[in-house]
N, C-alpha and C. Protein backbone atom coordinates (compact mmCIF):
# COMPACT_ATOMS: atom_id res chain seq x y z
N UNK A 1 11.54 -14.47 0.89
CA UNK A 1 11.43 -13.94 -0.45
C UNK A 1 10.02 -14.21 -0.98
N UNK A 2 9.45 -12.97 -1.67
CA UNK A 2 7.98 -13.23 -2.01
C UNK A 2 7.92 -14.02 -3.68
N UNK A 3 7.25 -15.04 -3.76
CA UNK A 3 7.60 -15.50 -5.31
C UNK A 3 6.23 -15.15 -5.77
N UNK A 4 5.28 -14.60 -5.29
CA UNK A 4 3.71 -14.07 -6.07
C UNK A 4 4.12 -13.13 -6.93
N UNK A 5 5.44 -11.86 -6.07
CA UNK A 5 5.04 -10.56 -6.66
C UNK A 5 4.05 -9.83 -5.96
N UNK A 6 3.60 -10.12 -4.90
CA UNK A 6 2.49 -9.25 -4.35
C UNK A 6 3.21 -9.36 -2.82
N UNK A 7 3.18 -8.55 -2.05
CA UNK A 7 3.71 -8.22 -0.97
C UNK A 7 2.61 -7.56 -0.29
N UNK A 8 2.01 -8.30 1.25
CA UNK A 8 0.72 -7.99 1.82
C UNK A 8 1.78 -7.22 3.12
N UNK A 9 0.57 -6.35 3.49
CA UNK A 9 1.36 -5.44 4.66
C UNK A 9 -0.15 -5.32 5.37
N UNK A 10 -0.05 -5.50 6.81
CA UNK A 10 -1.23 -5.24 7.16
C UNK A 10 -1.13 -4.27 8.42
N UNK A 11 -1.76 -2.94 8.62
CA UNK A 11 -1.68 -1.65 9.18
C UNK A 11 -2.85 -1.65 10.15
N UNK A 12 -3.49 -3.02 10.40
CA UNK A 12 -4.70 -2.62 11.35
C UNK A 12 -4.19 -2.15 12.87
N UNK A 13 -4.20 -1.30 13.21
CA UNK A 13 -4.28 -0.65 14.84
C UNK A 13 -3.19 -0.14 15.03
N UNK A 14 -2.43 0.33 13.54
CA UNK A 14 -1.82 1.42 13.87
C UNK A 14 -1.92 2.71 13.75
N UNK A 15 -1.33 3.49 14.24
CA UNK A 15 -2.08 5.20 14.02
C UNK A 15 -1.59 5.73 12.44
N UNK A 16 -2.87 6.35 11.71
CA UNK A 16 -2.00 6.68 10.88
C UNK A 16 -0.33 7.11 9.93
N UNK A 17 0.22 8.04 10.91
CA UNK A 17 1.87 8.36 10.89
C UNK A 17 2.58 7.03 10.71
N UNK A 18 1.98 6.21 11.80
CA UNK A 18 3.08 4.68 11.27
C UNK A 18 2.77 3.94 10.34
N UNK A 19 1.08 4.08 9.99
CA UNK A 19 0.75 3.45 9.03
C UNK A 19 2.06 3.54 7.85
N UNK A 20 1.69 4.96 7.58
CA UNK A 20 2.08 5.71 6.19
C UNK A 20 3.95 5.49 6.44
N UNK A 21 4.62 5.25 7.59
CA UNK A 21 6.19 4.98 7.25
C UNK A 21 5.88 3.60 7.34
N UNK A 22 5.63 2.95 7.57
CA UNK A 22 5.85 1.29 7.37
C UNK A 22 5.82 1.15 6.08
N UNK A 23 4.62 1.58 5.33
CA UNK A 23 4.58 1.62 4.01
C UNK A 23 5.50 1.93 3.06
N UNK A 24 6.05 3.39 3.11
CA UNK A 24 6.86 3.98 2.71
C UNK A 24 8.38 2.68 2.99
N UNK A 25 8.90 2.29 4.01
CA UNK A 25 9.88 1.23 4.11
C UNK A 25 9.32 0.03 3.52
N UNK A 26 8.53 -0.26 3.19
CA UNK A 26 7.77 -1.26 2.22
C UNK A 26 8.08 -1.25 0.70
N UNK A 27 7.57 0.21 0.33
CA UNK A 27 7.81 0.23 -0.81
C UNK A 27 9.46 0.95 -1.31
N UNK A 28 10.52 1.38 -0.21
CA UNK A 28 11.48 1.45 -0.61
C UNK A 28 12.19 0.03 -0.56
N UNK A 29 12.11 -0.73 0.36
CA UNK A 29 12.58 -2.26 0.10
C UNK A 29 12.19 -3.03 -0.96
N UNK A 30 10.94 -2.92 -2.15
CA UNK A 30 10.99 -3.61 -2.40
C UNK A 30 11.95 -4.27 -3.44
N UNK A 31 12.22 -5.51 -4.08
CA UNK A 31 12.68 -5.89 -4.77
C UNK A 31 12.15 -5.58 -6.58
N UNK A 32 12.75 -6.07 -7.25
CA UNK A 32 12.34 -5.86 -8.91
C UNK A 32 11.23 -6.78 -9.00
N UNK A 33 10.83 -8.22 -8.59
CA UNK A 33 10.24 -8.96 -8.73
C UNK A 33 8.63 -8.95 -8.00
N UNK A 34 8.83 -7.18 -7.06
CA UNK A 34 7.78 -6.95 -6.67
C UNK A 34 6.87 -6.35 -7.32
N UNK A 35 5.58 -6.33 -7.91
CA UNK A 35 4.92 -5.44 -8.76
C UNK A 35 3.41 -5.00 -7.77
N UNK A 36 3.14 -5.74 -6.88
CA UNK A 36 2.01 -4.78 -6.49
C UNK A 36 2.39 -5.23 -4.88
N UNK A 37 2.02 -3.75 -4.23
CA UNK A 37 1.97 -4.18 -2.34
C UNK A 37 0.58 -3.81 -1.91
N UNK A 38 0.40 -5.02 -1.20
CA UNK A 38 -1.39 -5.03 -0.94
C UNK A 38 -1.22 -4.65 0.28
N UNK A 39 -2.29 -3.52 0.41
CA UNK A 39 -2.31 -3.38 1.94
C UNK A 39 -3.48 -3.12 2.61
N UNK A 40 -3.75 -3.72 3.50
CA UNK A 40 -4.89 -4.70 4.22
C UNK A 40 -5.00 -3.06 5.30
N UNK A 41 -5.98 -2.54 5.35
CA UNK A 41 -5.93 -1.33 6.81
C UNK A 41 -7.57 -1.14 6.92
N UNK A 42 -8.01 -2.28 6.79
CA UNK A 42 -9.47 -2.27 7.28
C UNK A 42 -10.09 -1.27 6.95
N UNK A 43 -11.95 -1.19 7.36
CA UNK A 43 -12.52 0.19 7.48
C UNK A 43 -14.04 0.27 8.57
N UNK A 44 -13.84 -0.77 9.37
CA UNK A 44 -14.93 -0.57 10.30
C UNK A 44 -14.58 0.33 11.23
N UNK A 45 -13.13 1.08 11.16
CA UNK A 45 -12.56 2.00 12.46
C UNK A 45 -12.16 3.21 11.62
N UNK A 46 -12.96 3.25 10.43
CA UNK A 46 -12.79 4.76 9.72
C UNK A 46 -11.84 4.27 8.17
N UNK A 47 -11.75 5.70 7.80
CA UNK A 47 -11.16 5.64 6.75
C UNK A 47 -9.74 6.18 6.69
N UNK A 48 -9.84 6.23 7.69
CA UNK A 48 -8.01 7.48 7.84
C UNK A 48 -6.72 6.95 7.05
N UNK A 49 -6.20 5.58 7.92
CA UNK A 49 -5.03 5.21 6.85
C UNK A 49 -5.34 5.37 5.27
N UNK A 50 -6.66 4.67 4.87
CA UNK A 50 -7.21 4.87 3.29
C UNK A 50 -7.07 6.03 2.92
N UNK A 51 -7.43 6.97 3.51
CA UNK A 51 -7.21 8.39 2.93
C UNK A 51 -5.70 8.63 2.74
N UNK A 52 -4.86 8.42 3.87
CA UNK A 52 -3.56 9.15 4.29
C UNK A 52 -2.96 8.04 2.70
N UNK A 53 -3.17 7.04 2.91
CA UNK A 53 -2.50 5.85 1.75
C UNK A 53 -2.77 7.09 0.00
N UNK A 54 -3.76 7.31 -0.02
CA UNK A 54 -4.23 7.98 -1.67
C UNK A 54 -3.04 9.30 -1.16
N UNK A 55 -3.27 10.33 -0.10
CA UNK A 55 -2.75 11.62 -0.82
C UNK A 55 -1.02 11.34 -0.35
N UNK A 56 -0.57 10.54 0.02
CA UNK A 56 0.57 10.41 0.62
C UNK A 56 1.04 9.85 -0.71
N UNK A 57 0.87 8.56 -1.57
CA UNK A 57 1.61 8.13 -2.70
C UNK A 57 0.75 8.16 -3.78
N UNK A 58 -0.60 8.66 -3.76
CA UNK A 58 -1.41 8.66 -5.16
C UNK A 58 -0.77 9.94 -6.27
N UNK A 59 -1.58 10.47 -7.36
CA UNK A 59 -1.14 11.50 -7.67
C UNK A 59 0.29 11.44 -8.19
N UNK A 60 1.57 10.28 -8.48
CA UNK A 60 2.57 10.94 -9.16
C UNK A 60 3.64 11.26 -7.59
N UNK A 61 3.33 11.64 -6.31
CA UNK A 61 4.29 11.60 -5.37
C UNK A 61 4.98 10.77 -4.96
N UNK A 62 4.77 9.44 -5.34
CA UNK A 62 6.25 8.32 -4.99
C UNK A 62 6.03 8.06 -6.39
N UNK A 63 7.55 8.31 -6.96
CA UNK A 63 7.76 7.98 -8.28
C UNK A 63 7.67 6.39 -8.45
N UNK A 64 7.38 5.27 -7.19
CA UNK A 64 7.76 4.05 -7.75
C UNK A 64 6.60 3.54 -7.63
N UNK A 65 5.63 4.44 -7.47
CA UNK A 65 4.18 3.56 -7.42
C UNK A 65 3.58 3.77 -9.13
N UNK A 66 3.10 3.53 -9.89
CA UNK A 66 2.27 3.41 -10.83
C UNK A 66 0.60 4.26 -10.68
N UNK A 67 0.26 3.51 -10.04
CA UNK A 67 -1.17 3.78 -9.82
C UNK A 67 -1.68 3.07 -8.94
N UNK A 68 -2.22 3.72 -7.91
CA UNK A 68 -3.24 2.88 -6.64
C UNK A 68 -4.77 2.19 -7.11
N UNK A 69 -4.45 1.03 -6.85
CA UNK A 69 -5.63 0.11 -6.71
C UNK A 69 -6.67 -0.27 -5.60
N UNK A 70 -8.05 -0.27 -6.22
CA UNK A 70 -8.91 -0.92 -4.97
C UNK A 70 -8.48 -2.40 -5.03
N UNK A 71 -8.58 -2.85 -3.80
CA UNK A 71 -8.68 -4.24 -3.60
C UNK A 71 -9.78 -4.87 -3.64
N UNK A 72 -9.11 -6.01 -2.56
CA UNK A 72 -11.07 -7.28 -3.06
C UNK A 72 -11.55 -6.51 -2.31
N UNK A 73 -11.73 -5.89 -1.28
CA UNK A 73 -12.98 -5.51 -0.64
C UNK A 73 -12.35 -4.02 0.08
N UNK A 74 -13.33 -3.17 0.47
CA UNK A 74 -12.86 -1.56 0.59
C UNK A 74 -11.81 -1.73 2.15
N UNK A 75 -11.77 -2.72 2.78
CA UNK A 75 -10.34 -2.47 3.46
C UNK A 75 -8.70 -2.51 3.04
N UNK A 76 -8.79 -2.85 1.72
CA UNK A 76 -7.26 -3.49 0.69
C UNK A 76 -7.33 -2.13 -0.05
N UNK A 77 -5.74 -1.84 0.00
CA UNK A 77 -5.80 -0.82 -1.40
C UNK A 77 -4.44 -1.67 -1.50
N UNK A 78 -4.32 -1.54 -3.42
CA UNK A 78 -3.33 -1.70 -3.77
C UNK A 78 -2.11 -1.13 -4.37
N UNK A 79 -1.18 -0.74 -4.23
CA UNK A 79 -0.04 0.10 -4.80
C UNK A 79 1.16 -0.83 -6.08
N UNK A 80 0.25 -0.43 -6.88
CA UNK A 80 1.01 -1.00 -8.31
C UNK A 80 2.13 -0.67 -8.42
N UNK A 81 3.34 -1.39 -8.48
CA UNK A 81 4.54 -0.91 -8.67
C UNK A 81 5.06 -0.69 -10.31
N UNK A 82 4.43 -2.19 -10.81
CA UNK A 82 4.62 -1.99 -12.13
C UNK A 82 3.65 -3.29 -12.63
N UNK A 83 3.33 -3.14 -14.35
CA UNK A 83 2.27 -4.07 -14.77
C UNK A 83 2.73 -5.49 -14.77
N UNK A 84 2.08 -6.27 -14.34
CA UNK A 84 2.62 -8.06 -13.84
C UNK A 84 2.76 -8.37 -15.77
């Protein structure tokens, strides 16, 4: 059980497609007490998951995200679930 509220998922060396369902089972599991899922997908091997992450749940298409966040540094994006 996560007691931060932040739930880290990390997608390095997978191909995009799995990136984007791991995620997706990420953010349908989460709990109420979850408000942001950080997810770690690097960028010295491109930007692809980063991209696929914005048009896959940015924009209003997963009703349970809020708004996507940059993280600490351009390999983290964050998916706000709701305001801490």
């Amino acid at each position: 059980m996560e007691l931060t509220g932040i739930v880290e998922l990390d997608v390095h060396g997978m191909r995009t497609e799995e990136a984007v369902d791991a995620i997706q089972k990420k953010i349908n599991n989460a709990k109420n007490n979850i408000y942001r899922i950080r997810i770690i997908h690097g960028y010295h091997g491109g930007v692809r998951i980063k991209t696929a992450i914005r048009e896959e749940f940015g924009y209003g298409r997963e009703p349970k995200i809020l708004r996507i966040a940059p993280g600490q540094n351009d390999g983290i994006t964050e998916l706000i679930l709701r305001e801490y």
